[in-house]
Structures are given as structure tokens and as C-alpha cells.
PDB file of N, CA and C in Angstrom:
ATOM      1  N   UNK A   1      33.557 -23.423  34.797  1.00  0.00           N
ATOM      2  CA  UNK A   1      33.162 -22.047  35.000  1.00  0.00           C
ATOM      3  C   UNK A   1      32.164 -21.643  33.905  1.00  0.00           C
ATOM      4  N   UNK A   2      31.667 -20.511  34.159  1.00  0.00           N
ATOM      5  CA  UNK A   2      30.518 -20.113  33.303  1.00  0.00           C
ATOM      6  C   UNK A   2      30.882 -19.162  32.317  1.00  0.00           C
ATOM      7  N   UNK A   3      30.408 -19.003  31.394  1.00  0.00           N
ATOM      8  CA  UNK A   3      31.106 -18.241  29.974  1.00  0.00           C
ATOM      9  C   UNK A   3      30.364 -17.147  30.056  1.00  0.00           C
ATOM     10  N   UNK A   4      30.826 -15.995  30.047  1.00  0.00           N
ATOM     11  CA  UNK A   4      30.361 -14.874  30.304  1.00  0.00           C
ATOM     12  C   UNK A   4      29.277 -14.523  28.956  1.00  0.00           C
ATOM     13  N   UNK A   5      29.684 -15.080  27.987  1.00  0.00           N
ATOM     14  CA  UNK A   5      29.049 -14.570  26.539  1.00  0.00           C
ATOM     15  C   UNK A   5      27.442 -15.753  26.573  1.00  0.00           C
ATOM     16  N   UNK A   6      27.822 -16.754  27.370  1.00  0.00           N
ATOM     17  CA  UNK A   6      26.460 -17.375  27.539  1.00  0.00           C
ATOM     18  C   UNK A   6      25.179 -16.491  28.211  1.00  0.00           C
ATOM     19  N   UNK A   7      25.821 -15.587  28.946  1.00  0.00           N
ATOM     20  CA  UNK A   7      25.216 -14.761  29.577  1.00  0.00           C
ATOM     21  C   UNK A   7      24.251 -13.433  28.907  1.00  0.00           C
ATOM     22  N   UNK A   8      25.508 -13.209  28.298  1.00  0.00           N
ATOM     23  CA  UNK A   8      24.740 -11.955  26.863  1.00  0.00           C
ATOM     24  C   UNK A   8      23.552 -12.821  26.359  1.00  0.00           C
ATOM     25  N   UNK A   9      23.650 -13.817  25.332  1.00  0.00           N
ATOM     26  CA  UNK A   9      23.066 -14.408  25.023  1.00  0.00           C
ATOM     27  C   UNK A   9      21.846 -14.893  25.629  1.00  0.00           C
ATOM     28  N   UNK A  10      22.059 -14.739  26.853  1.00  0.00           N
ATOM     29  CA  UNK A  10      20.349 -15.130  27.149  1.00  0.00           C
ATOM     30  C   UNK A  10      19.746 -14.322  27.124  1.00  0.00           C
ATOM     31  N   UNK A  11      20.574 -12.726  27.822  1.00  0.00           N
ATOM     32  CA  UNK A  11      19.913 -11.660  28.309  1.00  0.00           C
ATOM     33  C   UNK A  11      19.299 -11.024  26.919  1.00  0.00           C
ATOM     34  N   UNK A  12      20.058 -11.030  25.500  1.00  0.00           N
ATOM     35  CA  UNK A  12      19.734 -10.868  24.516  1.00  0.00           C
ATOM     36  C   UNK A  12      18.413 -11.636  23.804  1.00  0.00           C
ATOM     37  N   UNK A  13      18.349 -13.052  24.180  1.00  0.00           N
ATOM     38  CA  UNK A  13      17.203 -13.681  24.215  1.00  0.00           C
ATOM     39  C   UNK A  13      15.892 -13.108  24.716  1.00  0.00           C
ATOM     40  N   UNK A  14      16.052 -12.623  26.153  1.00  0.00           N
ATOM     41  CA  UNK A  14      14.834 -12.646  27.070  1.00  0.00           C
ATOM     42  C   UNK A  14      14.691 -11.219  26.729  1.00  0.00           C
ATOM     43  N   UNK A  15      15.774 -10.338  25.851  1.00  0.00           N
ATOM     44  CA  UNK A  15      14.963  -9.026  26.025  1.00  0.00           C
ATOM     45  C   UNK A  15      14.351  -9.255  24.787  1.00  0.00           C
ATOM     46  N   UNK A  16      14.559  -9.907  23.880  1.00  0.00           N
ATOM     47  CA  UNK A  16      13.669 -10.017  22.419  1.00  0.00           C
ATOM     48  C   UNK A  16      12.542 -10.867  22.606  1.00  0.00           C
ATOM     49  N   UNK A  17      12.255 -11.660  23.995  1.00  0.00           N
ATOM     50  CA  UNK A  17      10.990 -12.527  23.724  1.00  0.00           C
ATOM     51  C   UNK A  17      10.294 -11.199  24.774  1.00  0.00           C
ATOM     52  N   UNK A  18      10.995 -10.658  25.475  1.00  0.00           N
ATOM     53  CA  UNK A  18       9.567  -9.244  26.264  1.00  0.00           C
ATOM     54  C   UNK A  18       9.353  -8.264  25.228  1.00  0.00           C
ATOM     55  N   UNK A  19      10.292  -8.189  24.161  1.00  0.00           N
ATOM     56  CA  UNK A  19       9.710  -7.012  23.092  1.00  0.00           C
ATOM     57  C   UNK A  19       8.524  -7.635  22.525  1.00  0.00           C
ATOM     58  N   UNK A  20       8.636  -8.409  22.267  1.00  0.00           N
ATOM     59  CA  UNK A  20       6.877  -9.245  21.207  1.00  0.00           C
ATOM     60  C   UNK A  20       6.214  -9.857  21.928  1.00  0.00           C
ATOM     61  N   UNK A  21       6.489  -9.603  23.573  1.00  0.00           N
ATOM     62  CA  UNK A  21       5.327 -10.180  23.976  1.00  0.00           C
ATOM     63  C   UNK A  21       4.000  -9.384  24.228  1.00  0.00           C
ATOM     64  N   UNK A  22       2.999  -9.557  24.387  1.00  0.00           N
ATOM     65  CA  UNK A  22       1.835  -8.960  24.314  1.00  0.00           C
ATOM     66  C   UNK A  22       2.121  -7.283  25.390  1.00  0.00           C
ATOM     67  N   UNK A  23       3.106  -7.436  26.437  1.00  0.00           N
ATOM     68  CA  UNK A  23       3.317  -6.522  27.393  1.00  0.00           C
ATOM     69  C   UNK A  23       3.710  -5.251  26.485  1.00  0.00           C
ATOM     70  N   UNK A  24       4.474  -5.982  25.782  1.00  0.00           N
ATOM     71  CA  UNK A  24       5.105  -4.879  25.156  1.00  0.00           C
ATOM     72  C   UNK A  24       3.881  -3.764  24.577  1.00  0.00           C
ATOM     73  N   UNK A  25       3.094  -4.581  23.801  1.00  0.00           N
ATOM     74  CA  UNK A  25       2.385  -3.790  22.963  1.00  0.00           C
ATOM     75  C   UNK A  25       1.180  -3.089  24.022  1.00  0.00           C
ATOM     76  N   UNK A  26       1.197  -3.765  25.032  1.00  0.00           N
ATOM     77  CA  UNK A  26       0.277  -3.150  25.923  1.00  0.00           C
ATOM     78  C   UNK A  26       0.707  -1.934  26.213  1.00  0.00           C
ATOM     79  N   UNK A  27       2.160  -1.769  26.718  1.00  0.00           N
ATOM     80  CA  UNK A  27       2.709  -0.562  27.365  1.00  0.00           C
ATOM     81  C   UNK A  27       2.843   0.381  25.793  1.00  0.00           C
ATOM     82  N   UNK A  28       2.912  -0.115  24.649  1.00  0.00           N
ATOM     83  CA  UNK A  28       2.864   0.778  23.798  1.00  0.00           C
ATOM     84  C   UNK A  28       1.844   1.634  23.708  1.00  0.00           C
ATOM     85  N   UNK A  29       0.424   1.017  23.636  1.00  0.00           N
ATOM     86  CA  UNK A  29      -0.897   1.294  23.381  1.00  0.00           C
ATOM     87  C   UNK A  29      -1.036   2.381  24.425  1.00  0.00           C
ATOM     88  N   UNK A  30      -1.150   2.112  25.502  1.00  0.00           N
ATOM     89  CA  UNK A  30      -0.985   2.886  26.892  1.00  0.00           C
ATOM     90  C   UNK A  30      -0.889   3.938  26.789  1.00  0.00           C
ATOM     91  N   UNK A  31       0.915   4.228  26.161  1.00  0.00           N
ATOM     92  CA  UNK A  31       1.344   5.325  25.858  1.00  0.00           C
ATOM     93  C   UNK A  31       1.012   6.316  25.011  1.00  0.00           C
ATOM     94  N   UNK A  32       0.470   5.650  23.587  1.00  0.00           N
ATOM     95  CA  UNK A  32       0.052   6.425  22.742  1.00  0.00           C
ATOM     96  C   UNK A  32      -1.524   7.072  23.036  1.00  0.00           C
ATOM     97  N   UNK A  33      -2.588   6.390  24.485  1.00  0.00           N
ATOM     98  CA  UNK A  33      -3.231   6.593  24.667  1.00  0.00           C
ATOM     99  C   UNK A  33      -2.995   7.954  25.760  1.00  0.00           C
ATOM    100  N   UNK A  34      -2.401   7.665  26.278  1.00  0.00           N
ATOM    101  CA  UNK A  34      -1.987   8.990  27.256  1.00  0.00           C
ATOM    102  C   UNK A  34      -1.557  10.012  26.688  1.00  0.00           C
ATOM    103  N   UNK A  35      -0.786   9.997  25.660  1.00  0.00           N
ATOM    104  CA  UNK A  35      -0.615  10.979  24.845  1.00  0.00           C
ATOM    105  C   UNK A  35      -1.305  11.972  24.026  1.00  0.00           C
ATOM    106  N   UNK A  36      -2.274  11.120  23.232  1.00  0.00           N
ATOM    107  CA  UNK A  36      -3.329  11.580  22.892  1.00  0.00           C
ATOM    108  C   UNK A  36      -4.306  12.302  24.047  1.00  0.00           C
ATOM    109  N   UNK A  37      -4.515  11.775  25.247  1.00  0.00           N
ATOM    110  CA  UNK A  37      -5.749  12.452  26.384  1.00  0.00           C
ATOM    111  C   UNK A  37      -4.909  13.196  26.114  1.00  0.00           C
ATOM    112  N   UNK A  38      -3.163  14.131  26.964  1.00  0.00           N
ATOM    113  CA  UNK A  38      -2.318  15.274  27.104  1.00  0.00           C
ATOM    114  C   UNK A  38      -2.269  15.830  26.235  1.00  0.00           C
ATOM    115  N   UNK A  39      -2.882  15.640  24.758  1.00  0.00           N
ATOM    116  CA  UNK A  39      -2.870  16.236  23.813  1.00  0.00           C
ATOM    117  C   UNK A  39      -4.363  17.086  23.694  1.00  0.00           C
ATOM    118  N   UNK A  40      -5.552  15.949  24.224  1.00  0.00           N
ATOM    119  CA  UNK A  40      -6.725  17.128  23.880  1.00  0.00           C
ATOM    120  C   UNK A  40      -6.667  17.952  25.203  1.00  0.00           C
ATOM    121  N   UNK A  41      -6.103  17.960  26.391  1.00  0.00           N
ATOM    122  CA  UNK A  41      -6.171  18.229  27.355  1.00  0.00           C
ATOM    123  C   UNK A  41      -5.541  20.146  27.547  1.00  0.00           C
ATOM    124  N   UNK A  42      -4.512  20.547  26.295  1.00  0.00           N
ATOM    125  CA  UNK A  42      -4.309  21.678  25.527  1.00  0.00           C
ATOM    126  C   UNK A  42      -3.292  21.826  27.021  1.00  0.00           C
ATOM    127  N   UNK A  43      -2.705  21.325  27.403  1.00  0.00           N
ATOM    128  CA  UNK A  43      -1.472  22.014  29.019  1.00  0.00           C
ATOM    129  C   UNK A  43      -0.063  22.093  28.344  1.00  0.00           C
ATOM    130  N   UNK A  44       0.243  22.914  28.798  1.00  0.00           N
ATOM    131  CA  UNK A  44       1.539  23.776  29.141  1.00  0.00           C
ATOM    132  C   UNK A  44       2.396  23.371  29.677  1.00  0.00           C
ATOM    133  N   UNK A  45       3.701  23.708  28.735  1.00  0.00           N
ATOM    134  CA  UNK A  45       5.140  22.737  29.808  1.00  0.00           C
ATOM    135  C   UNK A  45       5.166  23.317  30.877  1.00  0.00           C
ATOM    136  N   UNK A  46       6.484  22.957  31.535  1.00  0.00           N
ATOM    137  CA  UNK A  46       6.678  24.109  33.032  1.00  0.00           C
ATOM    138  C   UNK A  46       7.443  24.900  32.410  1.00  0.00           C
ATOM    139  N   UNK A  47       7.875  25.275  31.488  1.00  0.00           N
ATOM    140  CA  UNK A  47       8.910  26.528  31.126  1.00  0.00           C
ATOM    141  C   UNK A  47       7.998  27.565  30.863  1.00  0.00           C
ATOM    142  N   UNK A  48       6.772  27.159  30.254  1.00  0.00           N
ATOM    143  CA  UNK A  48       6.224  27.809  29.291  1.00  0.00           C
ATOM    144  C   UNK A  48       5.790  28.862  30.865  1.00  0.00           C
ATOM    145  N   UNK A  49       4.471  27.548  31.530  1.00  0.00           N
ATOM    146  CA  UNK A  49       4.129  28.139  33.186  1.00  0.00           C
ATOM    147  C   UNK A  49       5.052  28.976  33.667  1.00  0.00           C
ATOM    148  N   UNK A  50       6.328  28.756  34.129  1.00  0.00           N
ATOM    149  CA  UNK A  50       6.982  29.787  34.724  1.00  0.00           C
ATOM    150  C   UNK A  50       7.044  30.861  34.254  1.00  0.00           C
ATOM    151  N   UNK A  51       7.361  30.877  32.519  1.00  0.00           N
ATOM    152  CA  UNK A  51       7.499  32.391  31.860  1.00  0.00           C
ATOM    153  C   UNK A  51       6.435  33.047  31.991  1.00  0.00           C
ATOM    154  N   UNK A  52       5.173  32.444  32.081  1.00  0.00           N
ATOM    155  CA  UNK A  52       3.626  32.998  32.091  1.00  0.00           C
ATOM    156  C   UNK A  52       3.948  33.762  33.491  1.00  0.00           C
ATOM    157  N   UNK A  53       4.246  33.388  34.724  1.00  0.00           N
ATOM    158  CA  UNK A  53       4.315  33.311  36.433  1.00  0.00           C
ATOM    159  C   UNK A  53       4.956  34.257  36.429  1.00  0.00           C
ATOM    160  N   UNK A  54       6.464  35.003  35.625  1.00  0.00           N
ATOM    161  CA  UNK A  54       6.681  36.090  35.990  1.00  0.00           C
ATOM    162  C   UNK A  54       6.551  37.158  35.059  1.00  0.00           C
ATOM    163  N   UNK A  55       5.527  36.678  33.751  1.00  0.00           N
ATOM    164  CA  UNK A  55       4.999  37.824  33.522  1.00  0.00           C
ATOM    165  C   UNK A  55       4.237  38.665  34.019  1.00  0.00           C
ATOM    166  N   UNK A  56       2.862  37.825  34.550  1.00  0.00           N
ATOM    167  CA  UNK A  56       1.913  37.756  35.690  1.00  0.00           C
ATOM    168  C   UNK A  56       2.662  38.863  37.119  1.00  0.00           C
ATOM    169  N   UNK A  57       3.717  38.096  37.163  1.00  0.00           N
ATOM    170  CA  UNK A  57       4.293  39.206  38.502  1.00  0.00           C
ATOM    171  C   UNK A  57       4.895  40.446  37.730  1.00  0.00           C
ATOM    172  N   UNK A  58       5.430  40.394  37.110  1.00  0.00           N
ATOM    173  CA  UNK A  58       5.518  41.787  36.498  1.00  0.00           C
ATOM    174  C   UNK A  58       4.140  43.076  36.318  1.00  0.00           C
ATOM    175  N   UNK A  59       3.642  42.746  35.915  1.00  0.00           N
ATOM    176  CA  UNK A  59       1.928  43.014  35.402  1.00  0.00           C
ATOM    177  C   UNK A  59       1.850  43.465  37.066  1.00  0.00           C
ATOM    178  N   UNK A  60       1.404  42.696  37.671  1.00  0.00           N
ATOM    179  CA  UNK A  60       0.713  42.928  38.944  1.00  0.00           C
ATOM    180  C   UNK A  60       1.919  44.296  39.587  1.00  0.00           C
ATOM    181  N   UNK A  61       3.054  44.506  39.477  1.00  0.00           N
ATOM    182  CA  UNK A  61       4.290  44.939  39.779  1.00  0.00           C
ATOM    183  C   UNK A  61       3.443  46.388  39.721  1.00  0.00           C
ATOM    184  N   UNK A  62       3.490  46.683  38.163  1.00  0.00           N
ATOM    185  CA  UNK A  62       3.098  47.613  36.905  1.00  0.00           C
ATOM    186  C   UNK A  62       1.730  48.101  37.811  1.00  0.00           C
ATOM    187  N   UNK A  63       0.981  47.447  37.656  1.00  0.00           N
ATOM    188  CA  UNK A  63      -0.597  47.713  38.032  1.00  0.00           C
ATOM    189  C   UNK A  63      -0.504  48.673  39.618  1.00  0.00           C
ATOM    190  N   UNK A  64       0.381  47.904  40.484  1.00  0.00           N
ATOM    191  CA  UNK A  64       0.476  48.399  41.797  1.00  0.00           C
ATOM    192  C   UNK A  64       0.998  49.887  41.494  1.00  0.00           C
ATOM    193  N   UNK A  65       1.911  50.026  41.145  1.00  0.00           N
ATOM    194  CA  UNK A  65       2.632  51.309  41.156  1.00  0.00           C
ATOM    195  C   UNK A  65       1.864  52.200  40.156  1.00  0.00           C
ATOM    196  N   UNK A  66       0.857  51.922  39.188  1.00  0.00           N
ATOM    197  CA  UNK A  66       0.325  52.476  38.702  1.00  0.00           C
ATOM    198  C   UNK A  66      -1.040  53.056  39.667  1.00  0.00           C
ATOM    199  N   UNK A  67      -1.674  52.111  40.480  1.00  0.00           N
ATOM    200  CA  UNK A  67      -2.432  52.804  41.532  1.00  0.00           C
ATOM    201  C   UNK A  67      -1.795  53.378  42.411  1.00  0.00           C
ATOM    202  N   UNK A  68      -1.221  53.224  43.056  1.00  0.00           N
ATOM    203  CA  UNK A  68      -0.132  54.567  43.673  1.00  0.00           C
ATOM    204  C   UNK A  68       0.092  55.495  43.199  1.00  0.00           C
ATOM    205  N   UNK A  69       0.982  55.605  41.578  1.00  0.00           N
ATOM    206  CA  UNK A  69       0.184  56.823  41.309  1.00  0.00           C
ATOM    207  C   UNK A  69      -0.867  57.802  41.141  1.00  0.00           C
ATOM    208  N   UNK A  70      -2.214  56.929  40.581  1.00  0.00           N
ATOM    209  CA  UNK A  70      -2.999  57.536  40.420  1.00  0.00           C
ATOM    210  C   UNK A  70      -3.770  57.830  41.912  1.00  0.00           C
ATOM    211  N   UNK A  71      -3.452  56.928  42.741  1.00  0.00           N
ATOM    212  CA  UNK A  71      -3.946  57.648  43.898  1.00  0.00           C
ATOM    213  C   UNK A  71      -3.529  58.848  44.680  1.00  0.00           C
ATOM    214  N   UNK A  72      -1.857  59.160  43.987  1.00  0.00           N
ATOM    215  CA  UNK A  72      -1.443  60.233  44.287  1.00  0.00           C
ATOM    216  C   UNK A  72      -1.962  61.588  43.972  1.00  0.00           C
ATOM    217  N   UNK A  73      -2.185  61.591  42.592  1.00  0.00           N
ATOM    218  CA  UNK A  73      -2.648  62.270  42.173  1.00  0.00           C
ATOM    219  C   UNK A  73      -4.248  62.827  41.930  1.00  0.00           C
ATOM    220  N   UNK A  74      -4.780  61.790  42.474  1.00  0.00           N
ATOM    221  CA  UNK A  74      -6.383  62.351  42.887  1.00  0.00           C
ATOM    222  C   UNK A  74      -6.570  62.782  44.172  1.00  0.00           C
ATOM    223  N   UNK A  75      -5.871  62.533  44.933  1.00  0.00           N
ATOM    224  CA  UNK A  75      -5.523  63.013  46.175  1.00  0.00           C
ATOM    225  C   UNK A  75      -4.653  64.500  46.678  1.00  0.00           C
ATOM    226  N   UNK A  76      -4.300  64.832  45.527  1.00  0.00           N
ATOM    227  CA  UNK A  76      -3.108  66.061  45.391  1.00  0.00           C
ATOM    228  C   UNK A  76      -3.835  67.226  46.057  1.00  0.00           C
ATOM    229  N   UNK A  77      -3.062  67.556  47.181  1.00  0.00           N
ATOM    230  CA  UNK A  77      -4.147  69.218  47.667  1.00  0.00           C
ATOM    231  C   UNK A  77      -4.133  69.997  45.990  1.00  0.00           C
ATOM    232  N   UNK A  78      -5.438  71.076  46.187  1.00  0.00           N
ATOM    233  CA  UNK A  78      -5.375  71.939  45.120  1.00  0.00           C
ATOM    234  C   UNK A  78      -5.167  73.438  45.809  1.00  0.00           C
ATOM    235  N   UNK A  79      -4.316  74.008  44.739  1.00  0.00           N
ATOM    236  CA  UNK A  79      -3.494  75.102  44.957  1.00  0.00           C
ATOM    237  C   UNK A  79      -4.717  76.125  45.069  1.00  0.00           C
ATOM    238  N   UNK A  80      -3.788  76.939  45.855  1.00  0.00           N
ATOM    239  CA  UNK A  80      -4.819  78.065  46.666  1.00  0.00           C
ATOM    240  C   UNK A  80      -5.104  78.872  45.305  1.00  0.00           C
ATOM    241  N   UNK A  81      -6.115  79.756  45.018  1.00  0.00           N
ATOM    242  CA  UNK A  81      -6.510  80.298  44.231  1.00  0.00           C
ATOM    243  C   UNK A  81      -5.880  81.787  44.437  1.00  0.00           C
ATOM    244  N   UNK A  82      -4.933  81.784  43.142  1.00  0.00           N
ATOM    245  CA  UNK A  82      -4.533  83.219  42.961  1.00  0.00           C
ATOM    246  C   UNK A  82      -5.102  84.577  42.941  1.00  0.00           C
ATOM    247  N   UNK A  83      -4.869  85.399  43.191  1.00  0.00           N
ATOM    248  CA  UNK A  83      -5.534  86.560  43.383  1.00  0.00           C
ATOM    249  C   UNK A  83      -4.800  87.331  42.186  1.00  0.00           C
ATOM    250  N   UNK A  84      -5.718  87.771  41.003  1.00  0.00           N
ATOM    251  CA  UNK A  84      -5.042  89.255  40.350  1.00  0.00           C
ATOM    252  C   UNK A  84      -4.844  90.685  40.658  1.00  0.00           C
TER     253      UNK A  84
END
């Protein structure tokens, strides 16, 4: 039968010969290259986006009801002129 710990042992092998193999450092490079573009690229998490999204709807909320008012009020009949 087969020894289970022979098994570790290889898998422990083969993951230390893919760490130093050239792949490795490729997918490193990669990464630190992508990172850097997302870095000059100046973007925004999605938390950040969403909090922006319902400020934005708030604002627009504000703005609406603020022309409603003011359209109310430029619109207001004017009162009949009193007589002394």
C-alpha cells in the first residue's frame, strides 16, 4: 500500500519547485504591474461608488423639491390691491 506521508512529500516538493520556477516570478511581475496601471488609473472602490450614488440621489432629491418650490412661488397669484 501507499504511505500517505509519501504523498505530502511530493506535493510539498512540487509546490516548492512551482514557487522558483520562472512562472512564479512571472505571475509576480504581472501583478505588481497591474497594480501599479490601478494605481495611476486614480478609481474608486465600490463602497466608496455607492456612497458617492446615494449622495448624488439625495442632491438630485433636494434640487427637485427645491424647483417645486420655487416654481411655486413665482407662480403665486398676486393679491388684489387694497383699497384705503
Amino acid at each position: 500500500m501507499l504511505d500517505p506521508k509519501m504523498f505530502e512529500e511530493l506535493g510539498a516538493r512540487l509546490s516548492s519547485i512551482i514557487a522558483a520556477s520562472p512562472a512564479a516570478d512571472i505571475e509576480k511581475n504581472a501583478r505588481a504591474l497591474l497594480a501599479n496601471a490601478f494605481a495611476k488609473l486614480d478609481l474608486v472602490g465600490r463602497e466608496e461608488f455607492d456612497i458617492q450614488t446615494q449622495v448624488l440621489q439625495r442632491t438630485r432629491e433636494k434640487l427637485k423639491a427645491l424647483e417645486a418650490r420655487l416654481d411655486r412661488l413665482e407662480n403665486r397669484p398676486e393679491p388684489p390691491d387694497q383699497l384705503v
